[in-house]
PDB file of N, CA and C in Angstrom:
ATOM      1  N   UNK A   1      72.374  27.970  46.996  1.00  0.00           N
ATOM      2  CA  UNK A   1      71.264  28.902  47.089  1.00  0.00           C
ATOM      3  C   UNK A   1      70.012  28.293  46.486  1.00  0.00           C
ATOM      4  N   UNK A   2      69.182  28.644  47.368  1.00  0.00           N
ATOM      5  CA  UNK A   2      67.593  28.636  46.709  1.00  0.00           C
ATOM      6  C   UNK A   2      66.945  28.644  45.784  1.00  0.00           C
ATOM      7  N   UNK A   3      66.859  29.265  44.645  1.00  0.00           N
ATOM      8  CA  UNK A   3      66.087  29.996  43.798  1.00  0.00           C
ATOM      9  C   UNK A   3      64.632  29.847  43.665  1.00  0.00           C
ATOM     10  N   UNK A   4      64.293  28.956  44.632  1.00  0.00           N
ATOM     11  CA  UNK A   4      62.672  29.002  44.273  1.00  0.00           C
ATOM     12  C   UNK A   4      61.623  30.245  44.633  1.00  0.00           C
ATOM     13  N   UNK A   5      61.185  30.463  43.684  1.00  0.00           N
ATOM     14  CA  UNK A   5      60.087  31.701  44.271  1.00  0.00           C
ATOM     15  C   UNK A   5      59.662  31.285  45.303  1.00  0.00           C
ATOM     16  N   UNK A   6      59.050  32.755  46.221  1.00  0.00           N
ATOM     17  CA  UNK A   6      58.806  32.673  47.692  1.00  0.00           C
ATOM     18  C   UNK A   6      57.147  32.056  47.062  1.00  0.00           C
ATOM     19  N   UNK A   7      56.285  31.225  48.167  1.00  0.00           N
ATOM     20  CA  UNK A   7      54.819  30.857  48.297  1.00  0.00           C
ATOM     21  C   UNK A   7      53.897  32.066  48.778  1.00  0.00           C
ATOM     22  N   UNK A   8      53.108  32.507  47.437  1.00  0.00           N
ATOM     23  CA  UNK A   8      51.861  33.225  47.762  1.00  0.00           C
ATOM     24  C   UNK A   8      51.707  33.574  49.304  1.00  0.00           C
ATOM     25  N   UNK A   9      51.217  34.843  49.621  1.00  0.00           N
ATOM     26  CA  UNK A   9      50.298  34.673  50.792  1.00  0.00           C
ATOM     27  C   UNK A   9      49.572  35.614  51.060  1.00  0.00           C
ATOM     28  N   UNK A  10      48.239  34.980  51.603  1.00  0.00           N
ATOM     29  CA  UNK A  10      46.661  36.120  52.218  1.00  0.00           C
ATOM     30  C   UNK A  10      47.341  37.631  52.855  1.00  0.00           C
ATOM     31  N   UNK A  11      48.174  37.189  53.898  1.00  0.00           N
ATOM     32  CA  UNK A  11      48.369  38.217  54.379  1.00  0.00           C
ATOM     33  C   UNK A  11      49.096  39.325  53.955  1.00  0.00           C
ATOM     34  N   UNK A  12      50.189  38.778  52.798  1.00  0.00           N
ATOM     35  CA  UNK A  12      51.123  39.940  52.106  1.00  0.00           C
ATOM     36  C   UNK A  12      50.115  40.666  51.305  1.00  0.00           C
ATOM     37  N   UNK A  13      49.289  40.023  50.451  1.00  0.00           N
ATOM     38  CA  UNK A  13      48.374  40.371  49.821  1.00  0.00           C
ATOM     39  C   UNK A  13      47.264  41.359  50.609  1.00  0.00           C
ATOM     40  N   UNK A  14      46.843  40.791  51.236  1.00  0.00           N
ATOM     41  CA  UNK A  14      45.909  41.856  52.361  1.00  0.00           C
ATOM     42  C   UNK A  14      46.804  43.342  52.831  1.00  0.00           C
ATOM     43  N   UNK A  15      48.388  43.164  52.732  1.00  0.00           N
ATOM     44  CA  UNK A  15      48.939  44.090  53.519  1.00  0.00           C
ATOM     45  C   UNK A  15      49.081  44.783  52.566  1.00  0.00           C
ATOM     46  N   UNK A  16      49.205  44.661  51.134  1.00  0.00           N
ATOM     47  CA  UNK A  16      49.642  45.456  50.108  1.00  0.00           C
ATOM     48  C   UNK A  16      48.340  46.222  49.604  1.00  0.00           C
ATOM     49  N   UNK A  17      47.415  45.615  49.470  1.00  0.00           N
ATOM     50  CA  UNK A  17      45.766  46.094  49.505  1.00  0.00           C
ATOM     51  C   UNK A  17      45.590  47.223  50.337  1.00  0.00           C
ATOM     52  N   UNK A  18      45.771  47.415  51.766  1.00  0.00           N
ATOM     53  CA  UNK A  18      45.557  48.421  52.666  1.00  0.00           C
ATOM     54  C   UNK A  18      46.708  49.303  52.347  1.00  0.00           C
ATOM     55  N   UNK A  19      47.956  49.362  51.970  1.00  0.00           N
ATOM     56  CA  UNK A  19      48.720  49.883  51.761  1.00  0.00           C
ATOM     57  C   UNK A  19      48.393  50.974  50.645  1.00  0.00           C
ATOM     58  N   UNK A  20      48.132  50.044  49.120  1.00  0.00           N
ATOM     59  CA  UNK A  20      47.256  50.911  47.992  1.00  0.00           C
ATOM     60  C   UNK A  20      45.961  51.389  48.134  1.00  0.00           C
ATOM     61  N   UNK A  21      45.040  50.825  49.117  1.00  0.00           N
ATOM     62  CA  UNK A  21      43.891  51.338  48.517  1.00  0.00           C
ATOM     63  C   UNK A  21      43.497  52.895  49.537  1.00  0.00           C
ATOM     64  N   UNK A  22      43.722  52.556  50.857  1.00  0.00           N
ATOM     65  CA  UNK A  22      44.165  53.398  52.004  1.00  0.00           C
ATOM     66  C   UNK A  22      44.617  54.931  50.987  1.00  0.00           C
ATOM     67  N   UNK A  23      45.394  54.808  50.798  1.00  0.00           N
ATOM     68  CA  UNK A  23      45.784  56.408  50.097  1.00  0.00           C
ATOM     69  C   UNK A  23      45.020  57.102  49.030  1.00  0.00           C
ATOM     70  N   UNK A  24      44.416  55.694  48.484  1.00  0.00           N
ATOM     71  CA  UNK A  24      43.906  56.257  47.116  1.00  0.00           C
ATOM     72  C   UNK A  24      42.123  56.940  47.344  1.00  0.00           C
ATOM     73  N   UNK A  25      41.664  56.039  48.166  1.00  0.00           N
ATOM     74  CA  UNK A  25      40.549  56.472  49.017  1.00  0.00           C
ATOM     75  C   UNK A  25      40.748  57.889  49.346  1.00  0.00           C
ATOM     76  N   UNK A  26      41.528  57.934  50.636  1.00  0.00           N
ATOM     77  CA  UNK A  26      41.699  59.287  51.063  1.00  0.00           C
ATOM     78  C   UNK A  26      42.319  60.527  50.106  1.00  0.00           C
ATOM     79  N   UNK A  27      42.640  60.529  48.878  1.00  0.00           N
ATOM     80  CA  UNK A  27      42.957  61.188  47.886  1.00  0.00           C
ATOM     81  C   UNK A  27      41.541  61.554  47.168  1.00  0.00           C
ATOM     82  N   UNK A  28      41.054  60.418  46.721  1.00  0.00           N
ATOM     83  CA  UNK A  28      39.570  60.498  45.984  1.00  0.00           C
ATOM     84  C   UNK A  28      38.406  61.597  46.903  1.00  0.00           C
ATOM     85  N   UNK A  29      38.818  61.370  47.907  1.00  0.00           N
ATOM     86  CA  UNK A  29      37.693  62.090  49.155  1.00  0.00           C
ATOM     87  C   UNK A  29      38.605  63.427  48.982  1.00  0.00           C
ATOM     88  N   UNK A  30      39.732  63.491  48.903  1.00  0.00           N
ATOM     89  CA  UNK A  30      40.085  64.600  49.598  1.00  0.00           C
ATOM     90  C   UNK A  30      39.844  65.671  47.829  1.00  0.00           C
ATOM     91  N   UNK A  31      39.944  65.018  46.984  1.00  0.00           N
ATOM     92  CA  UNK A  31      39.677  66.138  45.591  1.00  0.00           C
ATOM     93  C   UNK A  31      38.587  66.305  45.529  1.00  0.00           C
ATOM     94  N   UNK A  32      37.259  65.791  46.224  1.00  0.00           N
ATOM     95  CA  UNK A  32      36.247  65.606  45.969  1.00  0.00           C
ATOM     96  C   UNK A  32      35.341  66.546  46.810  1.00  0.00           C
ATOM     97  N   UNK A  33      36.384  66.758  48.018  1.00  0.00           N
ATOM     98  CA  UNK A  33      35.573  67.836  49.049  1.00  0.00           C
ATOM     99  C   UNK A  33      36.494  69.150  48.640  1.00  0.00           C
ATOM    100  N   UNK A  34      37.479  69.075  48.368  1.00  0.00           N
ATOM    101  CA  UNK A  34      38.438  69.857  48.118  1.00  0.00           C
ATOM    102  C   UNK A  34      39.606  70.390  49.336  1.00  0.00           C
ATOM    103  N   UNK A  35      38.975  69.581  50.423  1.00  0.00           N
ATOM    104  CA  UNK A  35      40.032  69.749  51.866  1.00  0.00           C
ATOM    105  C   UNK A  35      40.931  68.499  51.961  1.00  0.00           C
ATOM    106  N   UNK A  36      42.035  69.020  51.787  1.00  0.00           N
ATOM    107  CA  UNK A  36      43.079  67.655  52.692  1.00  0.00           C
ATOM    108  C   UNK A  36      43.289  67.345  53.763  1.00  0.00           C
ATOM    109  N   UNK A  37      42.679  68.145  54.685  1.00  0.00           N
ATOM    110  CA  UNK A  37      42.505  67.708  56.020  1.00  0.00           C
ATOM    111  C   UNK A  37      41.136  67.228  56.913  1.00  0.00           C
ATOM    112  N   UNK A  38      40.792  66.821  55.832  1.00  0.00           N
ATOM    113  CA  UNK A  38      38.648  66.571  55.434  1.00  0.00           C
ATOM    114  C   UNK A  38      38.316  65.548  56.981  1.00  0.00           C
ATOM    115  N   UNK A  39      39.799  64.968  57.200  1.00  0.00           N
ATOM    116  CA  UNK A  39      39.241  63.845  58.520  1.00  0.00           C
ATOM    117  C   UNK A  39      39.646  64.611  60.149  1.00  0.00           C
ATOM    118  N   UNK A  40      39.725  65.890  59.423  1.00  0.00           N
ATOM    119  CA  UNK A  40      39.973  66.364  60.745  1.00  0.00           C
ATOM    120  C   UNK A  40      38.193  66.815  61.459  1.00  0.00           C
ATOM    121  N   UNK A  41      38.325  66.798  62.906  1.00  0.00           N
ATOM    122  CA  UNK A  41      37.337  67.300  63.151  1.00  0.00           C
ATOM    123  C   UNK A  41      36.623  68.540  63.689  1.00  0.00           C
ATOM    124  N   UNK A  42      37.751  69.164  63.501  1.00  0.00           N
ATOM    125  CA  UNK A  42      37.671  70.774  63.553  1.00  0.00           C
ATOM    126  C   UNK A  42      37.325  71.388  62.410  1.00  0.00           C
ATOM    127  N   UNK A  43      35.614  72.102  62.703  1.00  0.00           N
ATOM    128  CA  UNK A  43      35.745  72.893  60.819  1.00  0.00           C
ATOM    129  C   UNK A  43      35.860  74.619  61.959  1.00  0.00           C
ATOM    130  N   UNK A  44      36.540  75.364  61.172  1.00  0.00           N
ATOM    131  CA  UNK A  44      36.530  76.882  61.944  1.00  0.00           C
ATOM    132  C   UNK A  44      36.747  77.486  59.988  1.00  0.00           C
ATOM    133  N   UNK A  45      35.972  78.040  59.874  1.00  0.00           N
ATOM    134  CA  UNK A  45      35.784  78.764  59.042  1.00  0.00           C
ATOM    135  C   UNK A  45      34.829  79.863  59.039  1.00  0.00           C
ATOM    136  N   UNK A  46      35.465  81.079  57.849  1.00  0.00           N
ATOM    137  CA  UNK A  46      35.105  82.233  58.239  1.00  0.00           C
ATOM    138  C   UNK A  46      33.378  82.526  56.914  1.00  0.00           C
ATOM    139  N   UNK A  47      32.382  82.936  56.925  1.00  0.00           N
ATOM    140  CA  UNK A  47      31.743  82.686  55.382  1.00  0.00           C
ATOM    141  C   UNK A  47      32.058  84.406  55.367  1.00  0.00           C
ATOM    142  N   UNK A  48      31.769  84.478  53.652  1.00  0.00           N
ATOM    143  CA  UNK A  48      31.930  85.948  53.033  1.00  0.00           C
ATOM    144  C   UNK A  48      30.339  86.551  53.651  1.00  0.00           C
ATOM    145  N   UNK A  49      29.776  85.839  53.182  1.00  0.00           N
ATOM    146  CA  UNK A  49      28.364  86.843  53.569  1.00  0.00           C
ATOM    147  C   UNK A  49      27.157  85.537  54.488  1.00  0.00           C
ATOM    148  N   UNK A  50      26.362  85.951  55.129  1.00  0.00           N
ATOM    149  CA  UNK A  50      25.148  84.700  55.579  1.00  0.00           C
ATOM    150  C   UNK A  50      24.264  85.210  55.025  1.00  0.00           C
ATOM    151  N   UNK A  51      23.322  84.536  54.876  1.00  0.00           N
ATOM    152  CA  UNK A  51      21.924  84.822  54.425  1.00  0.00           C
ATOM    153  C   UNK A  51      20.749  83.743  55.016  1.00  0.00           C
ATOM    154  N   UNK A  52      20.290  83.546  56.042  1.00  0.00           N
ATOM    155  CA  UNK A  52      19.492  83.104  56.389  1.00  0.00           C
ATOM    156  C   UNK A  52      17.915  83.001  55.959  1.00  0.00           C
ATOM    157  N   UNK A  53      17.215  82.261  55.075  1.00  0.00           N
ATOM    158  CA  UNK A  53      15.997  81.651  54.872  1.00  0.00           C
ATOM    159  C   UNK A  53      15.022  81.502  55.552  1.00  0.00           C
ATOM    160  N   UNK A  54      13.900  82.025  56.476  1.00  0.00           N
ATOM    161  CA  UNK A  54      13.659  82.186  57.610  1.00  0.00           C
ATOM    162  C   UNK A  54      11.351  82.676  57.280  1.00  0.00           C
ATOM    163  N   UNK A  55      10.978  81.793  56.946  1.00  0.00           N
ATOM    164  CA  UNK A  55       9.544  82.365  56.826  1.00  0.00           C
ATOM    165  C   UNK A  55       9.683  82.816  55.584  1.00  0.00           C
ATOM    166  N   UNK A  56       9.519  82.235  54.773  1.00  0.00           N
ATOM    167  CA  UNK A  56       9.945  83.064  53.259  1.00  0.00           C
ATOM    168  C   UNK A  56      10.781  84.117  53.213  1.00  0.00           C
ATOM    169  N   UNK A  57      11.426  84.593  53.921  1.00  0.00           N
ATOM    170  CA  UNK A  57      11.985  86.478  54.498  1.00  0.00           C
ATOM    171  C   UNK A  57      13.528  85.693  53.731  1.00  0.00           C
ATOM    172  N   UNK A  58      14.078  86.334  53.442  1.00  0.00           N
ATOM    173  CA  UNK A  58      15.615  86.393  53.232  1.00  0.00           C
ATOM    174  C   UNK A  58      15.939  87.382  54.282  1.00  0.00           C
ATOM    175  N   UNK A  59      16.879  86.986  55.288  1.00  0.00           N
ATOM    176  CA  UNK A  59      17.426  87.813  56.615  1.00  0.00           C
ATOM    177  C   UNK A  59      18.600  87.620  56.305  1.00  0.00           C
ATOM    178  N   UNK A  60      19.944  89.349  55.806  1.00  0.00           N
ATOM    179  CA  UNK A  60      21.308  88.854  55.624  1.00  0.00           C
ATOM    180  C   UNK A  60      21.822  89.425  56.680  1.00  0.00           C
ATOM    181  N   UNK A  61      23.255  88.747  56.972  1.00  0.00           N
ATOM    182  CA  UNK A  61      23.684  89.452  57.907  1.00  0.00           C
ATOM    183  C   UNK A  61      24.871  89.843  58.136  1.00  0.00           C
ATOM    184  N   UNK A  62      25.335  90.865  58.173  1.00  0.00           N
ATOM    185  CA  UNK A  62      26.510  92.089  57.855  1.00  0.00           C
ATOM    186  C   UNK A  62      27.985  91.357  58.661  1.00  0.00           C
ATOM    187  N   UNK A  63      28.863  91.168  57.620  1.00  0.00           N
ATOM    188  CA  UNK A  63      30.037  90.538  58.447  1.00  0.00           C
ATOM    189  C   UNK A  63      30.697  92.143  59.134  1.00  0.00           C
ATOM    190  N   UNK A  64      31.040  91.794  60.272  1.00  0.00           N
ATOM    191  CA  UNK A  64      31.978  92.534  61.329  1.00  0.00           C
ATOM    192  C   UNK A  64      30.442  93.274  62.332  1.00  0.00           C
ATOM    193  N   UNK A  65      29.243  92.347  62.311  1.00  0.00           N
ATOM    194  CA  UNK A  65      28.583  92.260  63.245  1.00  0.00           C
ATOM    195  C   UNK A  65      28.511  91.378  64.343  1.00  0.00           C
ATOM    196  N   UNK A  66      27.852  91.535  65.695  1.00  0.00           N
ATOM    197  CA  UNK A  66      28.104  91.001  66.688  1.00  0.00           C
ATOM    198  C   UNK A  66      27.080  89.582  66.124  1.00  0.00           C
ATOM    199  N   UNK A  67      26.105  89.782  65.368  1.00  0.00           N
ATOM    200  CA  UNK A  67      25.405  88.442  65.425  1.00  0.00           C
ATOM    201  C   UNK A  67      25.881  87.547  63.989  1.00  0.00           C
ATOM    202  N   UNK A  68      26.473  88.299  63.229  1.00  0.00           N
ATOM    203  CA  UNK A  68      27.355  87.470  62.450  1.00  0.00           C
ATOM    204  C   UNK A  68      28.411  86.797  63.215  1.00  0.00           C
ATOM    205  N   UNK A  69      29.335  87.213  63.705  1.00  0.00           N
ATOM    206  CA  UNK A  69      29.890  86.110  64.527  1.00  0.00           C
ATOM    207  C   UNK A  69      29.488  85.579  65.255  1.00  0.00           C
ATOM    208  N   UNK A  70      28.192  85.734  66.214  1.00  0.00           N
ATOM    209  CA  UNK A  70      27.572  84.701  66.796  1.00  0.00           C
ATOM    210  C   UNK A  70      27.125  83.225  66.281  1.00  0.00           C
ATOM    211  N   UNK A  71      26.921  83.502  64.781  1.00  0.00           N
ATOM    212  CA  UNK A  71      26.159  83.091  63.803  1.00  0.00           C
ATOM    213  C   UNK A  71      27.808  82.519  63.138  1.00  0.00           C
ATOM    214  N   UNK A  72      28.603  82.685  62.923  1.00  0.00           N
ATOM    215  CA  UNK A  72      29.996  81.696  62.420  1.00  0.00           C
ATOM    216  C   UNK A  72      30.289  81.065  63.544  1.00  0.00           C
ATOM    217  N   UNK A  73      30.325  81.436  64.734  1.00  0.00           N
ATOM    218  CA  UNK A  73      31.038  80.779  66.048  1.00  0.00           C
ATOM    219  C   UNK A  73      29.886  79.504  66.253  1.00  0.00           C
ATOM    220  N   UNK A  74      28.410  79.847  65.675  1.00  0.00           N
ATOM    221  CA  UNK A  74      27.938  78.595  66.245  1.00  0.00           C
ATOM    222  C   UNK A  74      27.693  76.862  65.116  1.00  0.00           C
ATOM    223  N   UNK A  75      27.855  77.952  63.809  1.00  0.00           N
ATOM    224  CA  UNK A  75      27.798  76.662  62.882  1.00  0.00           C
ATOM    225  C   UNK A  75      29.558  75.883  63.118  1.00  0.00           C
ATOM    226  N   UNK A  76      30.450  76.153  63.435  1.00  0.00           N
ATOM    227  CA  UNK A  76      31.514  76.327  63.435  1.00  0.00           C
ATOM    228  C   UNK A  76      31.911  75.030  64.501  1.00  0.00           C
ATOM    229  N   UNK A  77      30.771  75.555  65.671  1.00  0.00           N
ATOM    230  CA  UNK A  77      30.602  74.887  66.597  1.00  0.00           C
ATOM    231  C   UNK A  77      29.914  73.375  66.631  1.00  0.00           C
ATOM    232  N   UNK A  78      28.992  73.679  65.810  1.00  0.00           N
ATOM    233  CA  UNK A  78      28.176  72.543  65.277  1.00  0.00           C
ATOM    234  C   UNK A  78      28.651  71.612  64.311  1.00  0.00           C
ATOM    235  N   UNK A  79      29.575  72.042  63.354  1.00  0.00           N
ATOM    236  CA  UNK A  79      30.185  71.264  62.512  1.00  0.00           C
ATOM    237  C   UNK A  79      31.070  70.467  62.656  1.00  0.00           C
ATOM    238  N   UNK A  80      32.249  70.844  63.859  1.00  0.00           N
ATOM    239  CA  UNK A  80      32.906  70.631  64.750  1.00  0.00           C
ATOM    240  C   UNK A  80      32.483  69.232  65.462  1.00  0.00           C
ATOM    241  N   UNK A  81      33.632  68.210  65.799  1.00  0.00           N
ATOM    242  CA  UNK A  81      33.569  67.390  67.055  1.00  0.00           C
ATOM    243  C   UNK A  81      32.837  66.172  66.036  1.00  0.00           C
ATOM    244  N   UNK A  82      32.085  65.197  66.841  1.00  0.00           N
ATOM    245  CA  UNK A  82      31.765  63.995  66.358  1.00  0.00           C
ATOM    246  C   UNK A  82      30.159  64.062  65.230  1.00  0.00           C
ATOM    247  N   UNK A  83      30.475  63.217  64.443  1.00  0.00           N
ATOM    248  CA  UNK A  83      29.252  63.451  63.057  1.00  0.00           C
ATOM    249  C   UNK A  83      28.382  62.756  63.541  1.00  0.00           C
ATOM    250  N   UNK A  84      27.320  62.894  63.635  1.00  0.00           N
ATOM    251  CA  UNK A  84      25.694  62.339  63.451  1.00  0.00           C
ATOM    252  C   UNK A  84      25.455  62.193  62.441  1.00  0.00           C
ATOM    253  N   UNK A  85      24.689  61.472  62.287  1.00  0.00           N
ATOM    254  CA  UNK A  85      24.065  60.924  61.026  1.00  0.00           C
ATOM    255  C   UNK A  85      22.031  60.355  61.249  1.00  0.00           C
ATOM    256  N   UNK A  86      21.865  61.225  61.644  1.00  0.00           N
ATOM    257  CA  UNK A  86      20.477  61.774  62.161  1.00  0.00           C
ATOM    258  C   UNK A  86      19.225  61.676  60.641  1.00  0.00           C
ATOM    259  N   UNK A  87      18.608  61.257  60.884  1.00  0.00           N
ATOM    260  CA  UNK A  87      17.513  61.391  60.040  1.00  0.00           C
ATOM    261  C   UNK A  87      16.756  62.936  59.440  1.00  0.00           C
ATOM    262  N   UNK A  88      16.619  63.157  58.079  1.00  0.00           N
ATOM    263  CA  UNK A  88      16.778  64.792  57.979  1.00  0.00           C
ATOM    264  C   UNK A  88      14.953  64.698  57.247  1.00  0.00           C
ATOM    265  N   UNK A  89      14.186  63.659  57.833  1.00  0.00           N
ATOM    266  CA  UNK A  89      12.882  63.903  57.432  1.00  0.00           C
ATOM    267  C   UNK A  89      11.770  64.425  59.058  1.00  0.00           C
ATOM    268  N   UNK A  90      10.292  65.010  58.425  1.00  0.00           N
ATOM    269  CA  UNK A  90       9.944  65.830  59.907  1.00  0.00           C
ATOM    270  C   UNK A  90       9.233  64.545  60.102  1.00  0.00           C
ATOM    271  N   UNK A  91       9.679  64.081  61.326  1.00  0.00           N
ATOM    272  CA  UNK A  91       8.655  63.530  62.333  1.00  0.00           C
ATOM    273  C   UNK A  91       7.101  63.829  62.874  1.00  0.00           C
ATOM    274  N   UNK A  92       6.468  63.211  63.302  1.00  0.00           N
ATOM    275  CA  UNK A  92       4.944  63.953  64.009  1.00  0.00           C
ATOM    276  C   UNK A  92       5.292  64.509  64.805  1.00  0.00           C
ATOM    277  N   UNK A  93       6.486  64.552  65.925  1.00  0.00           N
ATOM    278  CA  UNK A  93       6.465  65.654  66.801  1.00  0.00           C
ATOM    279  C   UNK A  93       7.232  67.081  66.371  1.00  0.00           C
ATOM    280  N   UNK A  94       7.724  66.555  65.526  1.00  0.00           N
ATOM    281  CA  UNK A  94       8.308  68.177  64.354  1.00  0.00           C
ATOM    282  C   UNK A  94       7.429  68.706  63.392  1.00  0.00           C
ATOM    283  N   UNK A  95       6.160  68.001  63.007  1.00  0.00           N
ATOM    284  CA  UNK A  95       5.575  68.458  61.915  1.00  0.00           C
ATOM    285  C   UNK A  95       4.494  69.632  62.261  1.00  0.00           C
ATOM    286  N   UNK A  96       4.112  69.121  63.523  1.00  0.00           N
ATOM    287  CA  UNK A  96       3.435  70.668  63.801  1.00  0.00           C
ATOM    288  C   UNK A  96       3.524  71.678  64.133  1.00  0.00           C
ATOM    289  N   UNK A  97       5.132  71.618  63.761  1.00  0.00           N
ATOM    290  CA  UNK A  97       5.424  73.001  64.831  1.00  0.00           C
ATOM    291  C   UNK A  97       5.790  73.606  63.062  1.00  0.00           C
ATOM    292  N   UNK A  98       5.689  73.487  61.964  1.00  0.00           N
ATOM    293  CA  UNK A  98       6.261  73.971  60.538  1.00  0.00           C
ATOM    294  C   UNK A  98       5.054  75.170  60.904  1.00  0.00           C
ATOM    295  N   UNK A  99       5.672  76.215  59.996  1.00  0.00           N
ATOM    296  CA  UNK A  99       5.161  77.453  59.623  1.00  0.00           C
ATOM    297  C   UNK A  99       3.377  77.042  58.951  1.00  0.00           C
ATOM    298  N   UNK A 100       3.225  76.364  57.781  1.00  0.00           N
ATOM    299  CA  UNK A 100       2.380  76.042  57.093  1.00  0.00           C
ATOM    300  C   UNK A 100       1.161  75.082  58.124  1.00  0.00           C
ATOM    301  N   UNK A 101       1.905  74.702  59.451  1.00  0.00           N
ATOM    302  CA  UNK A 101       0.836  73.683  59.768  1.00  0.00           C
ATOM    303  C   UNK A 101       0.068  75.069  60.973  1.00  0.00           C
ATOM    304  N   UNK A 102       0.970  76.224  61.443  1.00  0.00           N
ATOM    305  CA  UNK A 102       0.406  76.952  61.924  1.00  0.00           C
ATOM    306  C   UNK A 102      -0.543  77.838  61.929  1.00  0.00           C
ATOM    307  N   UNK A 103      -0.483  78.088  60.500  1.00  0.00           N
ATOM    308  CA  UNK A 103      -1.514  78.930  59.459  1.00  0.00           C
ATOM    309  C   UNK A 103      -3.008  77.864  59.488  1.00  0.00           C
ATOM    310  N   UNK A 104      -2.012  76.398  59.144  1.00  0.00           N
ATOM    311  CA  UNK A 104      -3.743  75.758  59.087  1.00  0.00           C
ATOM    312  C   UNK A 104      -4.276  75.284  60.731  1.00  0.00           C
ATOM    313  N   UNK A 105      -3.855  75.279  61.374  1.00  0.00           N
ATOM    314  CA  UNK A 105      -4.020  75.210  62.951  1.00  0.00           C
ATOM    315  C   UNK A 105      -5.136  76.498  63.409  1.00  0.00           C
ATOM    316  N   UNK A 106      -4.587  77.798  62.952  1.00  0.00           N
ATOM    317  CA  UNK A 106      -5.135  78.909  63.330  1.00  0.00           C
ATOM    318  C   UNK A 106      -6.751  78.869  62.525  1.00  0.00           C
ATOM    319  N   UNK A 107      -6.940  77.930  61.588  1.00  0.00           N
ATOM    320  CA  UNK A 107      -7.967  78.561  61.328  1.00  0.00           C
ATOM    321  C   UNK A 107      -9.172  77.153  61.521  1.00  0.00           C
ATOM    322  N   UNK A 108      -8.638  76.381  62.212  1.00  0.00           N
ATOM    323  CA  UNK A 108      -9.302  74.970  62.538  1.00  0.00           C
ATOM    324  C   UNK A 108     -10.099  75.546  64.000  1.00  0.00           C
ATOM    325  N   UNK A 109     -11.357  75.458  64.443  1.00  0.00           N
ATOM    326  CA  UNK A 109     -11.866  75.551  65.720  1.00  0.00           C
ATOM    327  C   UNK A 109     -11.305  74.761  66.803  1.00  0.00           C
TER     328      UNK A 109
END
């Protein structure tokens, strides 16, 4: 018999790496969002109350109404399916349409 230790290698090493780090990742993410099924791409969830932000106005809206569930069925919808990763600053063709640029619009000749 043999006894010599087996020779190092990249690839056992690489395989044991994906093996440990693979779980520990998806553990770290998953305490962190608090879902264990965080890579799924279905979100369907129900909220306790909405409250929409809307022109300075606080607009709430009554669960076991028709536009409250309109209003869960569509974020639901939106959250749902493949992620974008979209830029969340206003552009020039978004900036004039803001509430504040309308006020100063209205009073420009």
């Amino acid at each position: 018999m043999n006894s010599e230790p087996a020779s190092p290698s990249l690839l056992k090493m690489a395989g044991m790496a994906i093996l440990v780090l693979v779980p520990i990742v998806y553990i770290v993410i998953a305490l962190n969002t608090g879902d264990l099924i965080w890579i799924s791409p279905v979100f369907n969830a129900r909220p306790q109350a909405i409250v929409v932000h809307c022109f300075g106005e606080d607009i709430g809206l009554n669960e076991g109404t028709q536009r409250f569930d309109e209003f869960t069925d569509l974020v639901n919808q939106i959250l749902s399916g493949s992620k974008r990763w979209d830029s969340l600053s206003l552009s020039e063709a978004t900036y004039p349409k803001t509430p504040s640029s309308h006020s100063a619009s209205a009073t420009q000749p």
